[in-house]
Protein backbone atom coordinates (compact mmCIF):
# COMPACT_ATOMS: atom_id res chain seq x y z
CA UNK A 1 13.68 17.61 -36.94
CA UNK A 2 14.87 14.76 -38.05
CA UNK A 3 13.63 11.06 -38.38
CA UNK A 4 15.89 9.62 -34.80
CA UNK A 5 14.47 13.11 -32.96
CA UNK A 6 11.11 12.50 -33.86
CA UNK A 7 11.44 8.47 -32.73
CA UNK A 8 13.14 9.79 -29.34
CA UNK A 9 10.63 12.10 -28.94
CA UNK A 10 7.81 9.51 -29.25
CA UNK A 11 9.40 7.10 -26.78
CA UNK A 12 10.07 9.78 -24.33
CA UNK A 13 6.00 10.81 -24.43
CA UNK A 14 5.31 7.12 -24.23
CA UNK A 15 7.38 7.09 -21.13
CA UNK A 16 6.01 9.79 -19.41
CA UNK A 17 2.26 8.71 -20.40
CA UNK A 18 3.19 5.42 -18.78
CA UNK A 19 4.53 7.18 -15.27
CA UNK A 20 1.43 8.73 -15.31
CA UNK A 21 -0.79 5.78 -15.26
CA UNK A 22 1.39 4.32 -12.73
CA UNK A 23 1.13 7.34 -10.79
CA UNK A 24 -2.54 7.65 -11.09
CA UNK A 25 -3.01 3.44 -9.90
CA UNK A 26 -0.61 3.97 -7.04
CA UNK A 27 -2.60 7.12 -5.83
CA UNK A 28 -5.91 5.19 -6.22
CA UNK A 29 -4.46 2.46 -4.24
CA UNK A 30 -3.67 4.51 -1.77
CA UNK A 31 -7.22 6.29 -1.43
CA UNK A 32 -8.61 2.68 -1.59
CA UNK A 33 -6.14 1.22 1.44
CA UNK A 34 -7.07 3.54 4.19
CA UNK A 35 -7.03 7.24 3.66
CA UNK A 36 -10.63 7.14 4.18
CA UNK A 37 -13.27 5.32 5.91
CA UNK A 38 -13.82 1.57 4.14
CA UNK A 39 -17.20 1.82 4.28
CA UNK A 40 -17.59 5.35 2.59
CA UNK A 41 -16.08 3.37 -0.65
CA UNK A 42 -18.52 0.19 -0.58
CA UNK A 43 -21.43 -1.02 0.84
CA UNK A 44 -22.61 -3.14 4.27
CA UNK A 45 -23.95 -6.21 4.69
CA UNK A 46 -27.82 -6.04 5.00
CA UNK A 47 -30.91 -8.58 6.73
CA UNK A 48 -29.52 -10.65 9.45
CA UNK A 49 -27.07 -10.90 10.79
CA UNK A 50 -24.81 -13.08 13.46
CA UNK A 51 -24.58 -13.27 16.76
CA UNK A 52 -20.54 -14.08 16.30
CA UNK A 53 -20.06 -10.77 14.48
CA UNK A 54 -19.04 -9.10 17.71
CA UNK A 55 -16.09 -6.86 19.04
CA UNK A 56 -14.49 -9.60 20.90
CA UNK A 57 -14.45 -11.56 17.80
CA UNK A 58 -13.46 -8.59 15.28
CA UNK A 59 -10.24 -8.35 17.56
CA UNK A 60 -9.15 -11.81 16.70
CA UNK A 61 -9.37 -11.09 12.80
CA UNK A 62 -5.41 -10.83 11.92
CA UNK A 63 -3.64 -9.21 8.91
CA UNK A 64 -2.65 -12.04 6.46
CA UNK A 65 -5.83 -14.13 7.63
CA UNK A 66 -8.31 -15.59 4.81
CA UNK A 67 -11.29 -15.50 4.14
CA UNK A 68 -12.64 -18.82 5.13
CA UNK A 69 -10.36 -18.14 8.95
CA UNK A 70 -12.42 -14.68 8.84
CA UNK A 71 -15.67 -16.42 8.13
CA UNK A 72 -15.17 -18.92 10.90
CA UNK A 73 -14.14 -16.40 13.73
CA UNK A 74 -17.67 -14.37 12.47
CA UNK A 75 -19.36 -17.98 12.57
CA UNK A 76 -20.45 -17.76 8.41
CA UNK A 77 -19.77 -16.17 5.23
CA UNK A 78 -19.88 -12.37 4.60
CA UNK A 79 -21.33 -10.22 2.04
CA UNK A 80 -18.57 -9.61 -0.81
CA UNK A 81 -19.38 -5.42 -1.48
CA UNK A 82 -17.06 -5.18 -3.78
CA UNK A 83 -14.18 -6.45 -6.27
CA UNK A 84 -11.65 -4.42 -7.70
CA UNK A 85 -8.08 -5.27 -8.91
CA UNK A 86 -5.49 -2.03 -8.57
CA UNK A 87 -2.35 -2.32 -9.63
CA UNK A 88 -2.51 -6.11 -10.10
CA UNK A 89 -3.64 -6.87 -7.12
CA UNK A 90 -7.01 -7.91 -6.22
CA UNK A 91 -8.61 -5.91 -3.44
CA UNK A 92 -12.33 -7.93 -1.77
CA UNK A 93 -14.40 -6.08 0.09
CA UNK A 94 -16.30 -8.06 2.26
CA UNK A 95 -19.31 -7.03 5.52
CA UNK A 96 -20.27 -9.08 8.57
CA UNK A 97 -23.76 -7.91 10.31
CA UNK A 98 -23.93 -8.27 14.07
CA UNK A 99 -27.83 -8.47 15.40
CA UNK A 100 -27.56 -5.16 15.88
CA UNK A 101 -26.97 -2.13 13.60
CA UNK A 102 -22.89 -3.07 13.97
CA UNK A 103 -21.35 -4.16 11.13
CA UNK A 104 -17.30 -5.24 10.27
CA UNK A 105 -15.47 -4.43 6.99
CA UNK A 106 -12.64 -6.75 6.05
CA UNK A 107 -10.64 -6.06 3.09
CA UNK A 108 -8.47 -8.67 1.30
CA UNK A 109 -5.59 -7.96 -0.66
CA UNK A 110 -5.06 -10.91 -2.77
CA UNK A 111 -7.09 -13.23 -0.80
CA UNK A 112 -5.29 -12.18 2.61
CA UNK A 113 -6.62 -9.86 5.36
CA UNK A 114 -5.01 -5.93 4.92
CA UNK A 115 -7.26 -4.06 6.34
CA UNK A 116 -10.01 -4.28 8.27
CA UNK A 117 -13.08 -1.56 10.16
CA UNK A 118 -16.03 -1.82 11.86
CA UNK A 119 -18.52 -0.19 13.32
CA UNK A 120 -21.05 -0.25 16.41
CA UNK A 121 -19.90 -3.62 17.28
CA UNK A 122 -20.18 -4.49 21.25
């Protein structure tokens, strides 16, 4: 083989290494952005929580909301369960405790609302 081959055949494995990864990140992504249940990936708020944290008030949280509009429909500042960054994007994680065993899951995609979940709230 000679010395060109063995550089094309080096760049080629490079490139396919490299679709991998990005393969790999966009299928985490994926997993992380809804195939399953938010709150089977991080944790929920515990201790007290808010009488504002309620279904009527989960309704009003909007995709492309921030944090500090989230935190004033719930009436204070959630619990951040986790912090990841996929894909160069930063994904927050972040529970609201009604009184109650009900809980809401907002997710923000570089520091806007994508997704959101919740559970038991009345």
């Amino acid at each position: 083989m000679t010395r060109t081959a063995k550089i094309w055949l080096v760049i080629v494995l490079v490139a396919l290494v490299l679709l991998m990864c990005c393969v790999v990140t966009l299928a985490v992504g994926i997993f992380l952005a809804g195939v399953f249940n938010v709150d089977d990936i991080v944790g929920v708020a515990q201790g007290p929580g808010s009488p504002r944290v309620t279904l009527t008030n989960y309704e009003r949280v909007q995709m492309g909301m921030t944090y500090d509009e989230v935190a004033a429909v719930f009436g204070g500042p959630g619990v951040r369960t986790a912090q990841i960054e996929v894909a160069g994007e930063w994904l927050e994680f972040y529970s609201w405790k009604d009184i109650g065993d009900g809980h809401a899951t907002i997710v923000f995609k570089n520091g806007r609302v994508s997704e959101k979940n919740q559970n038991g709230l009345r």
